[in-house]
Protein backbone atom coordinates (compact mmCIF):
# COMPACT_ATOMS: atom_id res chain seq x y z
CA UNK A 1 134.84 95.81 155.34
CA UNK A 2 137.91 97.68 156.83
CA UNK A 3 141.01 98.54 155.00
CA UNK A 4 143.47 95.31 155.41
CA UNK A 5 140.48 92.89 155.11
CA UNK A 6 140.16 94.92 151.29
CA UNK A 7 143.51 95.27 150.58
CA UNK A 8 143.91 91.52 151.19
CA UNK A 9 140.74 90.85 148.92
CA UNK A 10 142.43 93.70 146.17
CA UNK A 11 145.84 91.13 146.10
CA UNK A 12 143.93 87.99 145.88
CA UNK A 13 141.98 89.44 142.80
CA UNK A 14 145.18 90.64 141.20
CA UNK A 15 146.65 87.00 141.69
CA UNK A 16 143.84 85.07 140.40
CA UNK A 17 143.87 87.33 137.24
CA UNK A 18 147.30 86.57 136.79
CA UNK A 19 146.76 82.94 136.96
CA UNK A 20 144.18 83.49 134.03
CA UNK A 21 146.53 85.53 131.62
CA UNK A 22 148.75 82.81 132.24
CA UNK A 23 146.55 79.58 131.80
CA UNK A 24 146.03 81.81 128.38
CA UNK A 25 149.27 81.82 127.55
CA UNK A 26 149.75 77.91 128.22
CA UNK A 27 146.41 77.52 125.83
CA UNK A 28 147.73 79.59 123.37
CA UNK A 29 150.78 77.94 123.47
CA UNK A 30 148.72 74.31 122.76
CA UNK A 31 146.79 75.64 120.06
CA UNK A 32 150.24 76.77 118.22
CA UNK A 33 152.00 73.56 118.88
CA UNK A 34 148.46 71.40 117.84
CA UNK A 35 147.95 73.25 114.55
CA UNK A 36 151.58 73.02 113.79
CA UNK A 37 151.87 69.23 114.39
CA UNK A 38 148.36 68.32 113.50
CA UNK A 39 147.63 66.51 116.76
CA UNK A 40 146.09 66.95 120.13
CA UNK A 41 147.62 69.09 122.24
CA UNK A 42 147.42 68.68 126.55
CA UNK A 43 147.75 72.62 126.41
CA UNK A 44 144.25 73.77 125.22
CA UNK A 45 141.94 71.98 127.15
CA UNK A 46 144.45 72.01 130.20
CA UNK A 47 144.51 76.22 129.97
CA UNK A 48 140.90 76.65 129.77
CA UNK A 49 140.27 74.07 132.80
CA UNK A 50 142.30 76.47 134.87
CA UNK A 51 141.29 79.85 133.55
CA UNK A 52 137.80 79.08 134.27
CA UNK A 53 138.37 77.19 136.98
CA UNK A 54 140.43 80.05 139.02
CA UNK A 55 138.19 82.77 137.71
CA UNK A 56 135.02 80.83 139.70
CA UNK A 57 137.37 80.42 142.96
CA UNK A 58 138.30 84.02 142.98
CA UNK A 59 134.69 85.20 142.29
CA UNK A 60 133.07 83.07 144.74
CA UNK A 61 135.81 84.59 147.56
CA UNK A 62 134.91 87.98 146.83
CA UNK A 63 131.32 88.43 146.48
CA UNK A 64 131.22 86.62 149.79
CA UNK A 65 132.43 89.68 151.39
CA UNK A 66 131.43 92.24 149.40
CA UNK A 67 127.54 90.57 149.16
CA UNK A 68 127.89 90.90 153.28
CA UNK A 69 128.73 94.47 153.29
CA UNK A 70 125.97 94.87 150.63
CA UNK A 71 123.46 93.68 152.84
CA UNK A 72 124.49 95.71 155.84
CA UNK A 73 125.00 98.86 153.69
CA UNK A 74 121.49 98.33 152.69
CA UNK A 75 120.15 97.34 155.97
CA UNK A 76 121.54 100.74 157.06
CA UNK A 77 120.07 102.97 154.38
CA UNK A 78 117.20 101.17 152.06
CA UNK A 79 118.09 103.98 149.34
CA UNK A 80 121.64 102.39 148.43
CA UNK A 81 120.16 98.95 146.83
CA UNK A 82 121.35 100.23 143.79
CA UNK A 83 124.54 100.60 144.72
CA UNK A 84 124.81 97.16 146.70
CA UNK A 85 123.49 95.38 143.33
CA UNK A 86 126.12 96.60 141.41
CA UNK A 87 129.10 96.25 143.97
CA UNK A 88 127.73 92.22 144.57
CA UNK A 89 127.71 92.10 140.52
CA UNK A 90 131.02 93.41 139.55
CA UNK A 91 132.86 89.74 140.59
CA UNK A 92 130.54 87.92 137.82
CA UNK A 93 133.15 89.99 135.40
CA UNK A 94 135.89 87.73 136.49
CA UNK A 95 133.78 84.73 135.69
CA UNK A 96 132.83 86.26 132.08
CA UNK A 97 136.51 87.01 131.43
CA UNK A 98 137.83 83.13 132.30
CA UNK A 99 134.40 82.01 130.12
CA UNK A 100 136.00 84.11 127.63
CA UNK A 101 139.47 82.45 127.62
CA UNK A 102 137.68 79.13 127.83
CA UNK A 103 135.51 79.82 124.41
CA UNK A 104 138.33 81.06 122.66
CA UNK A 105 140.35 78.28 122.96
């Protein structure tokens, strides 16, 4: 992967992250206004939909790319599997932290 492709991949993760702590926020800010009326709130359900939502989007873009430059890193020396497997697993973390936000809400 060269340097701009990664750098672009870098800011998309950042972004996507961002659009998690805030679909928190917007959740959190449900739950307070639900428990403190003692009705539904469109906040809750509306903040987990996107946390999780966003979290699967930006994890599907990037182990793409970095799952393709696993195989060829592989393919180039069969001792660095290891290394590939974790790189193409480190994007399921995004997933766990948006299944996270979306339990705790």
């Amino acid at each position: 992967m060269n340097p701009k492709m990664m750098k672009n991949v870098m800011r998309m993760m950042i972004v996507l992250l961002a659009f998690i702590g805030m679909a928190d926020v917007v959740a959190a800010t449900g739950a307070i206004a639900a428990a403190s009326s003692g009705g539904y709130s469109w906040g809750m359900p509306l903040g987990a939909g996107i946390a999780l939502g966003l979290a699967g989007v930006g994890t599907g873009l990037s182990q793409g790319q970095i799952g393709a430059a696993a195989v060829g890193m592989v393919a180039e020396d069969g001792d660095k599997f290891v290394t590939g497997l974790i790189f193409t697993a480190l994007p399921e973390t995004i997933v766990l932290f948006g299944f996270l936000a979306m339990f705790l809400m």
